[in-house]
N, C-alpha and C. Protein backbone atom coordinates (compact mmCIF):
# COMPACT_ATOMS: atom_id res chain seq x y z
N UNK A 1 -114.62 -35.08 81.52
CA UNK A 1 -114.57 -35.82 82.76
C UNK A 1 -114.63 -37.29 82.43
N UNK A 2 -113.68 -37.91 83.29
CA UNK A 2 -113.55 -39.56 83.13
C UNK A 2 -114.41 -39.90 83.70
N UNK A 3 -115.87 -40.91 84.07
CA UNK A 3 -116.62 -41.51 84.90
C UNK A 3 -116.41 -43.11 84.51
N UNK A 4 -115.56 -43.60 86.11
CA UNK A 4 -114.83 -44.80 86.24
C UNK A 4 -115.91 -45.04 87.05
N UNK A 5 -115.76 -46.58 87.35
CA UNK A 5 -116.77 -47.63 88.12
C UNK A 5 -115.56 -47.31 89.37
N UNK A 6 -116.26 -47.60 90.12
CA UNK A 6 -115.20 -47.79 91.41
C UNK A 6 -115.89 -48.89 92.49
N UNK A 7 -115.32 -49.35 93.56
CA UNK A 7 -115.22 -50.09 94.68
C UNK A 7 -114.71 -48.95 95.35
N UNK A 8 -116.37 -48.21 96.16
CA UNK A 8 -116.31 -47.61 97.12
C UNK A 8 -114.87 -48.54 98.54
N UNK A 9 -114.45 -48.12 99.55
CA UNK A 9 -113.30 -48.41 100.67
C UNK A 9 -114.32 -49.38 101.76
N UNK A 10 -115.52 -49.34 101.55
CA UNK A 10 -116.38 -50.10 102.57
C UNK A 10 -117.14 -51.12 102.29
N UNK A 11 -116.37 -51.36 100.69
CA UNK A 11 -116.94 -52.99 100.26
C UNK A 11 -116.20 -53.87 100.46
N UNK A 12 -117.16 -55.10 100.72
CA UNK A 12 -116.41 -56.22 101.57
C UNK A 12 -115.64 -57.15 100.68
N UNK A 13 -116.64 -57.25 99.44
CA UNK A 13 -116.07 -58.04 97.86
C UNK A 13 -115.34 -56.89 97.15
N UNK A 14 -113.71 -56.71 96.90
CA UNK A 14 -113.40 -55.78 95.83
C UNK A 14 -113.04 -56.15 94.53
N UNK A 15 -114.11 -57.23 94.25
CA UNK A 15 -113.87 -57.63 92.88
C UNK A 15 -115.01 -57.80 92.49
N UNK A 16 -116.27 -57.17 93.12
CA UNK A 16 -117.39 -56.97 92.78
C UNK A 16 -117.36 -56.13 92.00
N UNK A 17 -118.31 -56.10 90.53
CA UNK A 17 -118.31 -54.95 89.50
C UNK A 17 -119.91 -54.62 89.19
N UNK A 18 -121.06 -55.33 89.57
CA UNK A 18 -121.96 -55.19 89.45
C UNK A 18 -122.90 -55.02 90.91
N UNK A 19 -123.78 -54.37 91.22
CA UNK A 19 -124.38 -53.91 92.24
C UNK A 19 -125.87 -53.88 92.01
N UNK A 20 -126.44 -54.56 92.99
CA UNK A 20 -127.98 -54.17 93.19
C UNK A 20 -128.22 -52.87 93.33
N UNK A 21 -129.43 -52.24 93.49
CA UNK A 21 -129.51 -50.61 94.34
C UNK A 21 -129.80 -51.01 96.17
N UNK A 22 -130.29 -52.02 96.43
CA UNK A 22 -130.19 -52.30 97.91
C UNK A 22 -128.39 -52.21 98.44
N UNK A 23 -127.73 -52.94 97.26
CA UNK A 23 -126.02 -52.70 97.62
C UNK A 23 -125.60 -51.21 97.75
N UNK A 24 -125.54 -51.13 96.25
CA UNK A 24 -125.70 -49.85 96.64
C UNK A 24 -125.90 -48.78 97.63
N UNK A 25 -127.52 -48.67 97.72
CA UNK A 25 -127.96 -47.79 98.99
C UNK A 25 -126.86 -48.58 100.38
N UNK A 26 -126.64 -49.36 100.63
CA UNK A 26 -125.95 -49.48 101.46
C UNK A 26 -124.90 -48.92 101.80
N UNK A 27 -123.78 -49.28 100.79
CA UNK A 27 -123.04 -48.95 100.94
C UNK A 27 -122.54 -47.46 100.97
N UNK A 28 -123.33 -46.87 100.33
CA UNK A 28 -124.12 -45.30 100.41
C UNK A 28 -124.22 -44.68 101.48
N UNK A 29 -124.71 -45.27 102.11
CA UNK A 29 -124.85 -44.59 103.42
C UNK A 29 -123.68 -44.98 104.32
N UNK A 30 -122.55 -45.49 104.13
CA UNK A 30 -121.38 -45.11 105.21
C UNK A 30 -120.26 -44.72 104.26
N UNK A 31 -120.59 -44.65 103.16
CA UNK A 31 -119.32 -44.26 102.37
C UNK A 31 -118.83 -42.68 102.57
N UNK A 32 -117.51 -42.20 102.77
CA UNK A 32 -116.84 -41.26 102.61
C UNK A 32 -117.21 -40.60 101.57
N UNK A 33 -117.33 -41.01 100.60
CA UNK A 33 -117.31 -40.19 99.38
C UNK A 33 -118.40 -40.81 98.65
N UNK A 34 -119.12 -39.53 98.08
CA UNK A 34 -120.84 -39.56 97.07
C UNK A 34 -120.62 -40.65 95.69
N UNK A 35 -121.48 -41.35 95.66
CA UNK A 35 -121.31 -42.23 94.49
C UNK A 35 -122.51 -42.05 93.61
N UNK A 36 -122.54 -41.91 92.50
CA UNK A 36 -124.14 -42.52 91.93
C UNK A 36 -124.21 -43.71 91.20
N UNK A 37 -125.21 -43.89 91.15
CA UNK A 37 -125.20 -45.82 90.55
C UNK A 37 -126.32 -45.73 89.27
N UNK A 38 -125.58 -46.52 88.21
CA UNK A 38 -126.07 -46.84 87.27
C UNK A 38 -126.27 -48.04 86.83
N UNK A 39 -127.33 -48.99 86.53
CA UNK A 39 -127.93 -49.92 86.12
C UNK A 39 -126.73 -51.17 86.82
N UNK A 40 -126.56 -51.14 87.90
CA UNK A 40 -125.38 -52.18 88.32
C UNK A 40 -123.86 -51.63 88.95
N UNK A 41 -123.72 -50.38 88.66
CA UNK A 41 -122.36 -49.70 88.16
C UNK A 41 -122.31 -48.61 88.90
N UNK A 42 -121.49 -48.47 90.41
CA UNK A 42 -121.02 -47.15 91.17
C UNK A 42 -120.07 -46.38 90.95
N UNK A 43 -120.36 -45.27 90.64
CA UNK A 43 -119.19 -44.06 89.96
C UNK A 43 -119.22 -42.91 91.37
N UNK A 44 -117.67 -42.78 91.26
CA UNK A 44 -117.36 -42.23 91.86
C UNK A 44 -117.61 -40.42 91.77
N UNK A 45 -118.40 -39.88 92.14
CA UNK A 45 -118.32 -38.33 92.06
C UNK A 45 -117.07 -37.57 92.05
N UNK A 46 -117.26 -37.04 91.27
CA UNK A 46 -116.11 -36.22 91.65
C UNK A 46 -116.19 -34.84 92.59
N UNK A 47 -115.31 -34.32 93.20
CA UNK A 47 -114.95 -33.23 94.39
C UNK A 47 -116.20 -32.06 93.58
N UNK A 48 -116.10 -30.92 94.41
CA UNK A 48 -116.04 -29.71 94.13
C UNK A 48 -115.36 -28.86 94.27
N UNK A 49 -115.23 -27.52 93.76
CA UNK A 49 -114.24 -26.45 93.89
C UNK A 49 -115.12 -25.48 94.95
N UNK A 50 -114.17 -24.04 95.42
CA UNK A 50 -115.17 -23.17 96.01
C UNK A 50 -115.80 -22.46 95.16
N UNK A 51 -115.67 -22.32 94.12
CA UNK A 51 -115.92 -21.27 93.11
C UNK A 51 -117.63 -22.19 92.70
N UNK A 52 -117.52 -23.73 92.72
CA UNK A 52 -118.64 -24.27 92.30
C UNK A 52 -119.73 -24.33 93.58
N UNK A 53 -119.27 -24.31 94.40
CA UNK A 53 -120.14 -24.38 95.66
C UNK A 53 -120.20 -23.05 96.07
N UNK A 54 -119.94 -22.14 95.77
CA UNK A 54 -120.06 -20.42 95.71
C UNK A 54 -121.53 -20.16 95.16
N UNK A 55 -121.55 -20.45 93.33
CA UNK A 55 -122.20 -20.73 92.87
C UNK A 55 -123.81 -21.45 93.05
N UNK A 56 -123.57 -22.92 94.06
CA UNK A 56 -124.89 -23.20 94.17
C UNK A 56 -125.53 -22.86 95.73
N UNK A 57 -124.38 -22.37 96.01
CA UNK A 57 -124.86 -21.71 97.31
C UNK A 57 -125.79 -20.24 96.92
N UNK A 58 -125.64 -19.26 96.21
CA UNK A 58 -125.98 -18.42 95.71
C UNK A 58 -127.14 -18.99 94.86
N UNK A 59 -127.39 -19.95 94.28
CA UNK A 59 -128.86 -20.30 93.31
C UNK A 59 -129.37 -20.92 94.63
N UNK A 60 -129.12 -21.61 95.40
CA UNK A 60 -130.21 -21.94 96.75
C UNK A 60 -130.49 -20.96 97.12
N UNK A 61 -129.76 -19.68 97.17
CA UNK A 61 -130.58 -18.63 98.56
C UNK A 61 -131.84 -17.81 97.44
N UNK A 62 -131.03 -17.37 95.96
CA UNK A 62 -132.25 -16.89 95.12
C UNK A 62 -133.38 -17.35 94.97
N UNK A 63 -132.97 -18.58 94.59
CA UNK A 63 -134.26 -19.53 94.37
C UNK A 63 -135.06 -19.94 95.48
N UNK A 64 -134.61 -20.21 96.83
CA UNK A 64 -135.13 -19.91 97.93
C UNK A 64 -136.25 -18.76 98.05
N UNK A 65 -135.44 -17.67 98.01
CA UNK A 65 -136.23 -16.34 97.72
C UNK A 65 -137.36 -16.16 96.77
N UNK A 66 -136.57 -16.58 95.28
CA UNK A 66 -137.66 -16.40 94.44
C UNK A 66 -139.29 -17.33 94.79
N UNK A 67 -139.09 -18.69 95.54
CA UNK A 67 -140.02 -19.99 95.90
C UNK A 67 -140.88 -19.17 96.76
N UNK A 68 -140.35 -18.55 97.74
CA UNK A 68 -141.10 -18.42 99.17
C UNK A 68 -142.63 -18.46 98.83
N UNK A 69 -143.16 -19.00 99.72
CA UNK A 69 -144.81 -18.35 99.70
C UNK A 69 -145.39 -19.25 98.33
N UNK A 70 -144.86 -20.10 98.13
CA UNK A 70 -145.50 -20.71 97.08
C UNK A 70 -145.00 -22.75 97.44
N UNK A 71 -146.04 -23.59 96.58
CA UNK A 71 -146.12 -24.96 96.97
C UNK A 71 -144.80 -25.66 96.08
N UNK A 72 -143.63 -24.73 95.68
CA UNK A 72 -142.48 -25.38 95.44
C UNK A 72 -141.96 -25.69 96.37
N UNK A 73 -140.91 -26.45 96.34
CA UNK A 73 -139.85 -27.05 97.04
C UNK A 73 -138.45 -27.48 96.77
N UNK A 74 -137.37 -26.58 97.64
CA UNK A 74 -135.95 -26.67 96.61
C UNK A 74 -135.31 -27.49 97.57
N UNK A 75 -134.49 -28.29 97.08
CA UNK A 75 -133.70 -29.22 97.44
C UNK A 75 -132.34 -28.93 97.04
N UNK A 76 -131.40 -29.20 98.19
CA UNK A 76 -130.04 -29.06 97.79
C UNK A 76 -129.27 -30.58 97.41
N UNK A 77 -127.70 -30.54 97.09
CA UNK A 77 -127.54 -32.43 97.06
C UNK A 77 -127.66 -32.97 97.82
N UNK A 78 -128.04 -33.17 98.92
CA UNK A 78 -128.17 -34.17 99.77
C UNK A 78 -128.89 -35.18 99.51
N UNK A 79 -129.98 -34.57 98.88
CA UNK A 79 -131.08 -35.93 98.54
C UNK A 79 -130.68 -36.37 96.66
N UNK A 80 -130.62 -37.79 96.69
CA UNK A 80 -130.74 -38.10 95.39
C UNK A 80 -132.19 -38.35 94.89
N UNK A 81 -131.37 -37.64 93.42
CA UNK A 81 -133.06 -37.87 92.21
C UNK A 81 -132.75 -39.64 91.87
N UNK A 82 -134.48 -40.62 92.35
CA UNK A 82 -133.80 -41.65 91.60
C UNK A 82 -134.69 -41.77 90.20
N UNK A 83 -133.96 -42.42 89.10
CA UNK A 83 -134.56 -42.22 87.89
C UNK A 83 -135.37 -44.05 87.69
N UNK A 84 -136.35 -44.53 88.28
CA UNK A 84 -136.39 -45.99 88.39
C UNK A 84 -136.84 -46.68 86.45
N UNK A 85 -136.74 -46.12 85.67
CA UNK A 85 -136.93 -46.28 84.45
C UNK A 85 -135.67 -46.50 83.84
N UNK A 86 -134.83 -45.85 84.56
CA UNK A 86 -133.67 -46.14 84.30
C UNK A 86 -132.42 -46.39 84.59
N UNK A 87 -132.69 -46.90 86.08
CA UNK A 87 -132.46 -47.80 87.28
C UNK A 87 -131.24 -46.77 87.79
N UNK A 88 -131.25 -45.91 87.75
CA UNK A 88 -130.28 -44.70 88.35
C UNK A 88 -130.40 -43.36 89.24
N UNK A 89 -129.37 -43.84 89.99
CA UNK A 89 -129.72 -42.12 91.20
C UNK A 89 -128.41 -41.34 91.30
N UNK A 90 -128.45 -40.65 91.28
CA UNK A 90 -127.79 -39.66 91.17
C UNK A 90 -127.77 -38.33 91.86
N UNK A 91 -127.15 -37.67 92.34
CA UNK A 91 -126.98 -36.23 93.01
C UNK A 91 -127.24 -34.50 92.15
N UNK A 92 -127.87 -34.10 92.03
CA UNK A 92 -127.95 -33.09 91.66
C UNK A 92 -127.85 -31.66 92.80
N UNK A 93 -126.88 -30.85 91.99
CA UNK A 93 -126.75 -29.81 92.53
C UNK A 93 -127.81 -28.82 93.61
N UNK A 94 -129.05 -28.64 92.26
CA UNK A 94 -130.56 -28.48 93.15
C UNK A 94 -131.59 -29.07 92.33
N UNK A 95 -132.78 -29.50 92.96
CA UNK A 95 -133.60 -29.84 92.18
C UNK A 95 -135.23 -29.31 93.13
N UNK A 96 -136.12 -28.68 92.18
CA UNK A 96 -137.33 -28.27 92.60
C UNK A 96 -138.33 -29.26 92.17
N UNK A 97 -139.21 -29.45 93.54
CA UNK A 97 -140.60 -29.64 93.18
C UNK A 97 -141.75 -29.22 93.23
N UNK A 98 -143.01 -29.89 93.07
CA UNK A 98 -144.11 -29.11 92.94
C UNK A 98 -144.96 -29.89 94.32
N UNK A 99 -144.96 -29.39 95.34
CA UNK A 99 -146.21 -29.71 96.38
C UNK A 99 -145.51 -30.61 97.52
N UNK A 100 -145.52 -31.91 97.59
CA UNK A 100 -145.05 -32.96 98.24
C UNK A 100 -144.10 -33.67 97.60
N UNK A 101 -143.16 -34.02 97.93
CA UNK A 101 -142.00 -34.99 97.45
C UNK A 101 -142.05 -36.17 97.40
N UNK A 102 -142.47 -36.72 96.32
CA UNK A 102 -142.38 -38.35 96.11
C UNK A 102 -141.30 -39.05 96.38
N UNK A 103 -140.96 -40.06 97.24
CA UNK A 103 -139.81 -40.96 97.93
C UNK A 103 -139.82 -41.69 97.09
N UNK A 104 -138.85 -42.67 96.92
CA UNK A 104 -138.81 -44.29 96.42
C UNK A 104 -138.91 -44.91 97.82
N UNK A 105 -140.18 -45.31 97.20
CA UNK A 105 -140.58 -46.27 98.58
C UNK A 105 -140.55 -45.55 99.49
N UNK A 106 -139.89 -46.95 101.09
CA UNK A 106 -139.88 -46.01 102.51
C UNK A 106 -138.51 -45.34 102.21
N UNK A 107 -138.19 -45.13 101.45
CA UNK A 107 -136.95 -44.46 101.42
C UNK A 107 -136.91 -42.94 101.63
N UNK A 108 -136.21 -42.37 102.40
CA UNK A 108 -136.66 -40.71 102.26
C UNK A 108 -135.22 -39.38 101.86
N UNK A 109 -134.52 -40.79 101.21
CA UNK A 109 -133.28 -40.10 100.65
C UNK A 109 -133.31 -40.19 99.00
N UNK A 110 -134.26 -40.17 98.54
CA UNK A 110 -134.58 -40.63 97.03
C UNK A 110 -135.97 -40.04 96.78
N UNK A 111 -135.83 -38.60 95.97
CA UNK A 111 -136.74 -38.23 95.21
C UNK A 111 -137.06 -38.71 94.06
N UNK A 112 -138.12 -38.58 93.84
CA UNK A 112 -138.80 -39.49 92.11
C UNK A 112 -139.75 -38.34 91.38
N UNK A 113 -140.10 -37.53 92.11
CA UNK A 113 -140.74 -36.03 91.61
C UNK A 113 -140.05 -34.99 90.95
N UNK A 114 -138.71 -34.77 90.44
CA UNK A 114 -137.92 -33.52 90.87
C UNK A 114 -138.98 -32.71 89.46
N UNK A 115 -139.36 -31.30 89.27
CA UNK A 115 -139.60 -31.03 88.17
C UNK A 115 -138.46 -29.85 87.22
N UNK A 116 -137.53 -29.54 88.45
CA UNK A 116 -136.75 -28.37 87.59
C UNK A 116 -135.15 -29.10 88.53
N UNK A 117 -134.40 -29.51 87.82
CA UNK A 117 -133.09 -30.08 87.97
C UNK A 117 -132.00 -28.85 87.90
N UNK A 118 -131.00 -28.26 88.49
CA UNK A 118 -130.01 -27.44 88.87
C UNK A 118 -128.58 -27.89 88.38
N UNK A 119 -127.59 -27.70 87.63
CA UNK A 119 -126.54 -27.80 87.79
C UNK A 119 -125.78 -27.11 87.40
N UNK A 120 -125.18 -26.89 88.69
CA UNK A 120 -123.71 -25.96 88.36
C UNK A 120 -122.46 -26.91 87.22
N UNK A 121 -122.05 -26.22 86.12
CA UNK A 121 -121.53 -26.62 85.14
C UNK A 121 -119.69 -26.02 85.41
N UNK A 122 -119.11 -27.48 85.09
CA UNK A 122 -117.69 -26.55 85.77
C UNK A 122 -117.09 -27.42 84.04
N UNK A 123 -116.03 -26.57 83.20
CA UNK A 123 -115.77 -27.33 82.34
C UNK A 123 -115.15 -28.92 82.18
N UNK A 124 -115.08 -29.86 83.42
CA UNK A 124 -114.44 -30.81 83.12
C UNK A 124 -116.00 -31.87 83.54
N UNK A 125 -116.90 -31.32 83.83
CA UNK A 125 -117.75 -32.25 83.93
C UNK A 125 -119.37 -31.58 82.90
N UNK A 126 -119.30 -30.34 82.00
CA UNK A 126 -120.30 -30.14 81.64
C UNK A 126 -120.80 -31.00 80.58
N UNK A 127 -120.09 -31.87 79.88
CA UNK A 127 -120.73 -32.56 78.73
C UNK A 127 -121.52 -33.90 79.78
N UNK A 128 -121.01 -34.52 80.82
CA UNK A 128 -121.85 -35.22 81.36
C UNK A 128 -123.03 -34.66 81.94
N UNK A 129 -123.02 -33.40 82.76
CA UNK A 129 -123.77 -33.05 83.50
C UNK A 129 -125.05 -32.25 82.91
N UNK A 130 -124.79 -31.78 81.62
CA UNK A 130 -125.68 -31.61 80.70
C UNK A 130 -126.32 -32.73 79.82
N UNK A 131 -126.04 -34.02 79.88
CA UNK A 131 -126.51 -35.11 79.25
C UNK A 131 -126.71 -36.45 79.54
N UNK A 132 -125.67 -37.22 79.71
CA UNK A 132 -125.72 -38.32 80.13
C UNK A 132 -125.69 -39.04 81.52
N UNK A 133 -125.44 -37.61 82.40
CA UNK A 133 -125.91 -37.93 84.13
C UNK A 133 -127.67 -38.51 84.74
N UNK A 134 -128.32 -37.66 83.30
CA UNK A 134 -129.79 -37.63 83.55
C UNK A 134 -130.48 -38.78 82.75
N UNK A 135 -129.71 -39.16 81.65
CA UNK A 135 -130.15 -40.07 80.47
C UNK A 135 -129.53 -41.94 80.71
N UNK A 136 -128.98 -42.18 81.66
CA UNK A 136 -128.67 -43.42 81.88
C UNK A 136 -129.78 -44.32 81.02
């Protein structure tokens, strides 16, 4: 998998190449399409297939199941893990925690707790998604 910088369609500068996370988160929240940001730098996600969303649809309902009745907590992508050590957030497939969910800040779209990270592995994105998605 190629991971290009992009100029999300709802930035006002398109010759901006570097980004705060306040930019960022902004622009985040009306953008069409999922971005994650690295130390300055918004990459464009790439799609999913049905076969991959088959997949984590099926590990949410197990793992669902397997959780019940206990002080875990599974999360699907909607919420990003942010990594603030290493100034990056990112989307994960699923990610579990233990008790209460730590926010960044008042933020309540940014976990900082996750303890068990999920990803569905499709071959054009497994060498990132096994390594350098989490390691920024």
């Amino acid at each position: 998998m190629v991971i290009t910088q992009t100029n999300p369609p709802n930035l006002r500068d398109a010759t901006k190449t570097r980004f705060t996370p306040e930019e960022y988160r902004a622009i985040e929240e009306t953008a069409e399409e999922r971005h994650e940001y690295c130390n300055g730098e918004i990459i464009l996600m790439p799609g999913c297939s049905e076969v991959h969303s088959t997949i984590a649809c099926n590990l949410l309902i197990y793992l669902g199941f397997l959780l019940r009745d206990t002080d875990f907590r599974l999360y699907n992508n909607d919420l990003r893990v942010w990594i603030p050590e290493h100034g990056c957030g990112t989307y994960a497939d699923l990610m579990v925690i233990n008790g209460e969910p730590e926010f960044n800040g008042d933020r309540t779209d940014e976990i900082l707790n996750p303890l068990r990270i999920v990803e569905v592995l499709s071959p054009s994105t497994e060498g990132y998604d096994r390594g350098e998605k989490f390691r920024k």
